[in-house]
Protein backbone atom coordinates (compact mmCIF):
# COMPACT_ATOMS: atom_id res chain seq x y z
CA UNK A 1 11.86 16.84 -13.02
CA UNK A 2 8.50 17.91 -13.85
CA UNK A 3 5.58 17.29 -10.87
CA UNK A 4 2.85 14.87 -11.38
CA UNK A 5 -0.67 15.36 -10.12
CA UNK A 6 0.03 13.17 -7.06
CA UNK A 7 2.22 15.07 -4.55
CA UNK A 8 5.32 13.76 -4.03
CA UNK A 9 5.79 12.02 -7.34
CA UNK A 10 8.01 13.34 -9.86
CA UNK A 11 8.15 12.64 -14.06
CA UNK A 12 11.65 12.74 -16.01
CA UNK A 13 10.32 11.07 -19.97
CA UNK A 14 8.38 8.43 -19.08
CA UNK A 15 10.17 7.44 -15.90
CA UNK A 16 8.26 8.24 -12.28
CA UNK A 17 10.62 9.47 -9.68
CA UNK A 18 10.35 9.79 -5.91
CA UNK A 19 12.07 12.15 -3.51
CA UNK A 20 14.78 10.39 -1.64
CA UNK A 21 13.89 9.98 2.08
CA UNK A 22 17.44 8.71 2.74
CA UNK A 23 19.93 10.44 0.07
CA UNK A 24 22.46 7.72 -1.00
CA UNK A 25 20.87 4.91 -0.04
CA UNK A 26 18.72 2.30 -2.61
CA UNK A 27 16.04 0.26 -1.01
CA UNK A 28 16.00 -2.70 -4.54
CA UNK A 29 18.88 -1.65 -6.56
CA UNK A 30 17.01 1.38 -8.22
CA UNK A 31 18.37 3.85 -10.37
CA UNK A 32 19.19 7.49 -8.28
CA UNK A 33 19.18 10.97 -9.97
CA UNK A 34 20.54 14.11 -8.81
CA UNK A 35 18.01 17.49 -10.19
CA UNK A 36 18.10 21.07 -8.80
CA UNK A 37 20.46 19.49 -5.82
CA UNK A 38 18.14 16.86 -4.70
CA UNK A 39 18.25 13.36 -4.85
CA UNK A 40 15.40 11.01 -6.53
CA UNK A 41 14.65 7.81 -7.11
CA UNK A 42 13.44 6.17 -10.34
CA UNK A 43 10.14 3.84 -9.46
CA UNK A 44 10.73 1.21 -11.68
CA UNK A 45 6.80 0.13 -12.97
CA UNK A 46 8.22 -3.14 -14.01
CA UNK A 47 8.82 -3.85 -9.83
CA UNK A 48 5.79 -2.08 -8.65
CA UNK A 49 2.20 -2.35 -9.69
CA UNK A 50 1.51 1.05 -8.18
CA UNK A 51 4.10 2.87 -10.44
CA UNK A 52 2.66 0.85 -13.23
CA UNK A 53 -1.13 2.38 -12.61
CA UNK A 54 0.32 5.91 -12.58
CA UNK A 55 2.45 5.58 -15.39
CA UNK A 56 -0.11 4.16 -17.36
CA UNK A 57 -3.17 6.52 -16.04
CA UNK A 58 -2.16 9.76 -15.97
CA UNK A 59 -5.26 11.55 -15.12
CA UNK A 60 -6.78 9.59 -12.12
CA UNK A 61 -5.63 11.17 -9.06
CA UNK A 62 -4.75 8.71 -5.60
CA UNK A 63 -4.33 10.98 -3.52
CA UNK A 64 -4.10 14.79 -2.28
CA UNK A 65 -2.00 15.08 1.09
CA UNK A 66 -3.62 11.47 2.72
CA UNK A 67 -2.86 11.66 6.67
CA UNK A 68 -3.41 7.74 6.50
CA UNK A 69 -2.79 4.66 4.74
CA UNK A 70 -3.80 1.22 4.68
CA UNK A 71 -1.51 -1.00 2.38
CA UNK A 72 -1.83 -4.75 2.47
CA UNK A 73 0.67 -6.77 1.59
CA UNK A 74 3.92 -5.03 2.07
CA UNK A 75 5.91 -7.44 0.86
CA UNK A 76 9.56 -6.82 0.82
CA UNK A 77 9.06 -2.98 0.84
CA UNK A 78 9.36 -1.98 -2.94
CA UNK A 79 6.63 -0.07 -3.49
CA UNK A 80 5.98 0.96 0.31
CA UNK A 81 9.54 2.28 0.26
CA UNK A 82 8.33 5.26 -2.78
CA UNK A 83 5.39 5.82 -0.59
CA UNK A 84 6.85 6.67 2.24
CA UNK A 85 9.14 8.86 -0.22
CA UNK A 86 5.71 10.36 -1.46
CA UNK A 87 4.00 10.59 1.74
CA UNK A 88 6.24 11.46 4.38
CA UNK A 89 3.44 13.18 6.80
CA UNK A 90 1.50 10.11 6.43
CA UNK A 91 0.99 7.85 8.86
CA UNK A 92 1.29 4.26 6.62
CA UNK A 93 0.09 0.68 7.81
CA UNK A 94 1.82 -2.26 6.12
CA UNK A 95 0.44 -5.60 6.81
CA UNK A 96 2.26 -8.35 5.65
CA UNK A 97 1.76 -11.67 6.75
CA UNK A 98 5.29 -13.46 5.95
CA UNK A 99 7.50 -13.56 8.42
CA UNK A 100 9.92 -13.67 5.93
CA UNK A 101 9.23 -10.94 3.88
CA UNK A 102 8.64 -9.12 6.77
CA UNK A 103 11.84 -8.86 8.02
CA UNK A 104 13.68 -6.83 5.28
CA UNK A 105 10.42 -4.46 5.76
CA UNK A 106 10.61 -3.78 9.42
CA UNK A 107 14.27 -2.58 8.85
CA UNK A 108 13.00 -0.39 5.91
CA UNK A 109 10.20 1.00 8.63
CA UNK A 110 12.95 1.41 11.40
CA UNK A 111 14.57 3.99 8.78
CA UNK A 112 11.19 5.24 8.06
CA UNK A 113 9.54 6.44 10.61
CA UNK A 114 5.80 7.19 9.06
CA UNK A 115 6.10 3.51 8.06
CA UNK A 116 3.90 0.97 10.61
CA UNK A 117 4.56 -2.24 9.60
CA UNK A 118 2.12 -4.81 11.14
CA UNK A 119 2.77 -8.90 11.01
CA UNK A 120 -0.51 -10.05 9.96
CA UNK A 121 -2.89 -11.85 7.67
CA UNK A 122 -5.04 -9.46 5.71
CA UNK A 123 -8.08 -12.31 6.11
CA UNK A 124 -8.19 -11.34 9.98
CA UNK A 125 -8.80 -7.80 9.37
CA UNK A 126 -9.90 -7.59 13.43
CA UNK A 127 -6.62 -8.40 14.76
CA UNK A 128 -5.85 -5.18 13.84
CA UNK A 129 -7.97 -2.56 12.52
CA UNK A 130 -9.22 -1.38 15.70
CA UNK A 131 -5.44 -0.05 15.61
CA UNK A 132 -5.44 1.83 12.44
CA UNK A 133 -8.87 3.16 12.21
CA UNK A 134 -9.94 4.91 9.22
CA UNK A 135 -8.06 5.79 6.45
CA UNK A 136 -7.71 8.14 3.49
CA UNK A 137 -6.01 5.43 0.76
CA UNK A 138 -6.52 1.40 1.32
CA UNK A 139 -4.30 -0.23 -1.10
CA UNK A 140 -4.23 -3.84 -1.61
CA UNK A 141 -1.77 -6.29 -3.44
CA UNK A 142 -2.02 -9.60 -2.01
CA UNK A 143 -2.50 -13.30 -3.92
CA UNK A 144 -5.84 -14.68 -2.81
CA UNK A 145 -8.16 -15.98 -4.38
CA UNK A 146 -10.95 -14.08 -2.33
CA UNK A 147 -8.88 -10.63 -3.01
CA UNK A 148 -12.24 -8.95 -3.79
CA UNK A 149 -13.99 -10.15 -1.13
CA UNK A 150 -10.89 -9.10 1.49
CA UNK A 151 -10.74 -5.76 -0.29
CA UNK A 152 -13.99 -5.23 0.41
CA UNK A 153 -14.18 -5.98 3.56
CA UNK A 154 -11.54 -3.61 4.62
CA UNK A 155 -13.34 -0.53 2.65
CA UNK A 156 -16.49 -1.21 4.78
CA UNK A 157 -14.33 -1.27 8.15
CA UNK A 158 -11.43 1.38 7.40
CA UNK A 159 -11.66 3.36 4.18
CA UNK A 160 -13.18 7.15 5.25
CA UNK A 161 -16.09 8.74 3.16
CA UNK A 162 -14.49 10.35 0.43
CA UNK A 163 -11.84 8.59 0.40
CA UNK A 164 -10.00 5.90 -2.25
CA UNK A 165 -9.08 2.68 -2.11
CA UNK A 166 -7.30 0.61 -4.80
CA UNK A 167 -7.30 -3.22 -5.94
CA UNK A 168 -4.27 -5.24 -7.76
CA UNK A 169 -6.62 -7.72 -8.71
CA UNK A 170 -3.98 -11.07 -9.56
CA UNK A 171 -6.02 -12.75 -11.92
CA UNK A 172 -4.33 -16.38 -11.63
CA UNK A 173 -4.49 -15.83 -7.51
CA UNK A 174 -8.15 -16.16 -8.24
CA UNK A 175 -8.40 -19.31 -10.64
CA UNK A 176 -6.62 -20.76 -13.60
CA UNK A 177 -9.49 -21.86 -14.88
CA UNK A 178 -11.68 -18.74 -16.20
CA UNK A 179 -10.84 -16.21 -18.60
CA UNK A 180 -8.57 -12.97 -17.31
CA UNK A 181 -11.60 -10.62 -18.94
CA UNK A 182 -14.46 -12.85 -16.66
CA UNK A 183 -12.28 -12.27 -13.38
CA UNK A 184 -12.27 -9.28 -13.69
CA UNK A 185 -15.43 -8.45 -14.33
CA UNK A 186 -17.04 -10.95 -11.52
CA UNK A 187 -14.71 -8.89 -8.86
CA UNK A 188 -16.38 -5.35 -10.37
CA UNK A 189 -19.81 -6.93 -9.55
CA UNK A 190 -18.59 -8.00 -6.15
CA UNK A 191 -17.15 -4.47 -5.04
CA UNK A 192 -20.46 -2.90 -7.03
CA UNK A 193 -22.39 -5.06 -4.87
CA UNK A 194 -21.14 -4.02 -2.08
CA UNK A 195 -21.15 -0.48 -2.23
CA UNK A 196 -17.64 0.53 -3.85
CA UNK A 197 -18.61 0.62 -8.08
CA UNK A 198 -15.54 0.56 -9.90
CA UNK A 199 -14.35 4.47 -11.21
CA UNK A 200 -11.80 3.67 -12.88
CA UNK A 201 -10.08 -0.10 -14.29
CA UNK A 202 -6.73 -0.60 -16.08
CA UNK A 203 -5.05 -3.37 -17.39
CA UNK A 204 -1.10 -3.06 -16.36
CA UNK A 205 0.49 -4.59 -19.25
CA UNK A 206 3.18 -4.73 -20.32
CA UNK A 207 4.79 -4.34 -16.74
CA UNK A 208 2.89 -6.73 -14.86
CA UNK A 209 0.69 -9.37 -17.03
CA UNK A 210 -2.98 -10.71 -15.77
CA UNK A 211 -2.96 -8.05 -13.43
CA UNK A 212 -5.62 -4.93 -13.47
CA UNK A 213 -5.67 -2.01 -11.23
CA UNK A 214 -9.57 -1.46 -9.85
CA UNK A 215 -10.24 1.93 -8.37
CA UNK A 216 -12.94 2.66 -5.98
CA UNK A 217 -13.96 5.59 -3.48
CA UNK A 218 -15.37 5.81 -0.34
């Protein structure tokens, strides 16, 4: 296993690997690897959008030693599962707003205790921001078709000077109409607009098509 320049995140080829918070267990049927005597798991870009941004930029860098997290929509708890692997001195909100996904997560976060899940809709950011406060990395992958707009939003209210926040812009959550390459480009104005230019874009194909990671900082 050879170290990435995030903390916490490991590189075997071209597979991204994760420090197992609970040895022996799989959280989505992922691959586990025994190195040096400890156990990791293989973060599978094809199920996350977040191991699909590092494995295809190697140089940007998310995050140093974050104390907190912001991550909207948690989903089922695939990619919130390696961060807590990643991260475990962070303190890491998940809001998710289905009750249904949310289940499987609050068991992952009653495992994982620097996982917060919250039940919410990330388009009522006041129901519970005042509870997390600022934050180090905002992360957002949710299917809206204001996703700029929300992402926004929670920069101004949560993300701490200095630090980064990134967008999984779903280009068909936003309209089937216009072209991928126009989407994109209207939500760069939007963030650019207000206040958070875009350092760094990338496309995620082939693991996850019409999506495109949009980095800002705080």
């Amino acid at each position: 296993m050879e170290p990435t320049n995030h903390p916490g995140v490991w590189r075997l080829g071209r597979d991204l690997f994760t420090l197992n918070g609970e040895p022996g267990r799989k959280v989505y049927g992922e691959d586990l690897r025994i190195d040096g005597g400890r156990e990791y798991r293989r973060w599978d870009p094809f199920r996350s959008k977040l191991a699909a941004f590092l494995a295809k930029d190697r140089l940007t860098q998310l995050w140093r030693a974050p104390t907190t997290v912001l991550y909207l929509g948690g989903a089922h708890g695939t990619t919130v599962s390696h961060l807590a692997d990643a991260l475990p001195e962070a303190e890491i909100y998940v809001v998710e707003k289905s009750p249904v996904a949310f289940a499987p997560l609050l068991a992952l976060a009653r495992r994982r205790r620097n996982l917060l899940p919250i039940l919410a809709d990330a388009q009522l950011p006041e129901r519970y921001l005042a509870d997390v406060g600022r934050v180090d990395l905002l992360y957002q992958d949710i299917a809206q078709r204001n996703q700029a707009t929300i992402f926004a939003d929670h920069a101004e209210a949560a993300l701490r000077p200095g630090g980064v926040g990134l967008l999984m812009l779903k280009v068909r959550s936003v309209t089937q109409t216009r072209a991928p390459g126009r989407i994109v480009a209207e939500a760069r104005q939007l963030l650019a607009r207000r206040g958070y230019p875009v350092r760094t874009a990338v496309e995620l194909e082939p693991f996850s098509r019409e999506h495109s990671a949009l980095l800002v900082a705080g």
